[in-house]
Protein backbone atom coordinates (compact mmCIF):
# COMPACT_ATOMS: atom_id res chain seq x y z
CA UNK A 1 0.00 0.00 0.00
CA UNK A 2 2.11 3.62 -1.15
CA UNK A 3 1.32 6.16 0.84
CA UNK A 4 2.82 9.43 0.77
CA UNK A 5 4.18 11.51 -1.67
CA UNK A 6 6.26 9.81 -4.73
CA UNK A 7 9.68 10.46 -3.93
CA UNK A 8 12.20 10.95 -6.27
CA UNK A 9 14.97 8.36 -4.73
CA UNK A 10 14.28 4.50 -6.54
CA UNK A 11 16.40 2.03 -5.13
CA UNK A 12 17.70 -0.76 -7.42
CA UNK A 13 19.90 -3.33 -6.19
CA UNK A 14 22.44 -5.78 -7.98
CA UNK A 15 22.66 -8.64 -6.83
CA UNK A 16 25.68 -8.25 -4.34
CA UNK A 17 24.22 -4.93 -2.64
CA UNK A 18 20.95 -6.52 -1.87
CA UNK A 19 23.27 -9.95 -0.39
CA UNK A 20 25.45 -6.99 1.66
CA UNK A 21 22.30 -5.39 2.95
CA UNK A 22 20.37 -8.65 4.16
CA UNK A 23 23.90 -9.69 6.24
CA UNK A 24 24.37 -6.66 7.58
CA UNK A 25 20.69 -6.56 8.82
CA UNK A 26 21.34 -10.47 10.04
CA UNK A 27 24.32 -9.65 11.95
CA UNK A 28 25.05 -9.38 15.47
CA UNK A 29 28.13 -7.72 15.33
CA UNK A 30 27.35 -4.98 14.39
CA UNK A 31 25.85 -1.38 15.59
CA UNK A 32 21.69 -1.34 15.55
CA UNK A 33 22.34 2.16 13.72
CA UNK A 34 23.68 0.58 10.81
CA UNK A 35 21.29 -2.84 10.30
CA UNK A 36 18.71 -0.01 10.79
CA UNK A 37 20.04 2.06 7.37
CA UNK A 38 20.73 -1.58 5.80
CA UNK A 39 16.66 -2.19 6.08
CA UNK A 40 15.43 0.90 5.10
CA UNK A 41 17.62 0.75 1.75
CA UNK A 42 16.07 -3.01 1.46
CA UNK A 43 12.23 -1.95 1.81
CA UNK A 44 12.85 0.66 -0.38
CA UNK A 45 13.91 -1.10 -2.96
CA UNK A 46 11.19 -3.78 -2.41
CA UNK A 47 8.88 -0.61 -3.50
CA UNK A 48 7.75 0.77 -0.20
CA UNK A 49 7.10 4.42 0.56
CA UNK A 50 9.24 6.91 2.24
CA UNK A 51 6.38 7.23 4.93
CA UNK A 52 5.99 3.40 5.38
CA UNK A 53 9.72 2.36 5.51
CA UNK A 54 10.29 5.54 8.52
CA UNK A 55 6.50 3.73 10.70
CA UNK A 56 8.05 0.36 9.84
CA UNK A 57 11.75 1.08 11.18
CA UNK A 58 10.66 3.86 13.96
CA UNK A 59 12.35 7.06 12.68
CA UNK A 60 11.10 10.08 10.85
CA UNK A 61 10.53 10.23 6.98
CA UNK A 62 13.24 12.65 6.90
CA UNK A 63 15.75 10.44 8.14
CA UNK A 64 14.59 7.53 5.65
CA UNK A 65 15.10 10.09 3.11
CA UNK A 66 18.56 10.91 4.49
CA UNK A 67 19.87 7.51 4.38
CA UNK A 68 18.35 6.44 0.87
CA UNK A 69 19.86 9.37 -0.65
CA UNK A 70 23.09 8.80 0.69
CA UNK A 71 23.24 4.89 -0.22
CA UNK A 72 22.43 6.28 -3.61
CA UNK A 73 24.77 8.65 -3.91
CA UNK A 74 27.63 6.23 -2.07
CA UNK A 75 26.52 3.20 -2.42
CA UNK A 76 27.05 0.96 0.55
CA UNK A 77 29.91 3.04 2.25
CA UNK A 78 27.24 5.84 2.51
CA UNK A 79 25.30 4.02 5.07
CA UNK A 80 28.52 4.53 7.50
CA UNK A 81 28.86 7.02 10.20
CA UNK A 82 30.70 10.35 9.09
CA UNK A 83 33.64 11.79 11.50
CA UNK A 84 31.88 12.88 14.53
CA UNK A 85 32.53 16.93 15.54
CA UNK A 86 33.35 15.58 18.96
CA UNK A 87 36.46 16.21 21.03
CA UNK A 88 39.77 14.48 20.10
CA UNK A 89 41.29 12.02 21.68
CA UNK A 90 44.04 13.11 24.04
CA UNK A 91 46.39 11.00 23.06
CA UNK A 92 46.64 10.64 19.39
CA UNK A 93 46.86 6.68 18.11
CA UNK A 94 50.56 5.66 17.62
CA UNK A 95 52.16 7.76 20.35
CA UNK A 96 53.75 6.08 23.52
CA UNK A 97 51.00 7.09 26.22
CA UNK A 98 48.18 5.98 24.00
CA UNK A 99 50.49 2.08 23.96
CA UNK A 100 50.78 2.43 27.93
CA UNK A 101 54.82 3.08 28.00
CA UNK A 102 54.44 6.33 29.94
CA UNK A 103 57.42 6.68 31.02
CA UNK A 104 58.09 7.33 35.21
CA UNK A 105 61.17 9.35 36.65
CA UNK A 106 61.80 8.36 40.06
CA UNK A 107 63.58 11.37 41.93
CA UNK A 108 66.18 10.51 44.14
C-alpha cells in the first residue's frame, strides 16, 4: 500500500548490494544504527514508501530520506557514520601514552 508523496529516490539493487544489505541486517556484530540504514535501503527497494519504511523502522521520513539518498549517492559506504565533531582524543593513536609506555622518573 504507497502512501505518501512519490519520492524521487528509486532504489535498485544488484545482486551483491541486496546480499550486503540482508547480512548486515542479520548480523550481530554490528551497531543497531547501521542494520537499521541496511533495512530501510532493502524496503525501499522492495517498492515501499518513504512514509511506510520511517512507521516500519521507527524514525522520521526525513531520516529515511537521508539515508536512501546517501546509499544512492555512495553506495554501501554511505550508510557509514561520518567523523563525529566531537572532542579528540588526548592522546593521538601511535604515540607512547596511548600504547601504555608512559614513562616514570623516580627522583632521588
Amino acid at each position: 500500500m504507497a502512501r505518501g508523496r512519490k519520492s524521487p529516490f528509486m532504489v535498485n539493487l544488484n545482486h551483491e548490494e541486496k546480499e550486503r544489505l540482508e547480512y548486515l541486517l542479520r548480523s550481530t556484530a554490528i551497531r543497531a544504527g547501521l542494520a537499521r540504514r541496511a533495512r530501510m535501503v532493502l524496503l525501499r527497494a522492495e517498492g515501499l514508501s518513504l512514509t511506510d519504511i520511517a512507521e516500519r523502522v521507527g524514525v522520521g521520513r526525513r531520516i529515511v530520506r537521508k539515508w536512501i539518498k546517501r546509499f544512492l549517492e555512495t553506495g554501501l559506504k554511505g550508510l557509514g557514520d561520518k567523523p563525529g565533531r566531537g572532542r579528540k582524543p588526548v592522546f593521538p593513536p601511535g604515540s607512547s601514552h596511548a600504547s601504555g609506555q608512559i614513562s616514570l622518573r623516580t627522583t632521588g
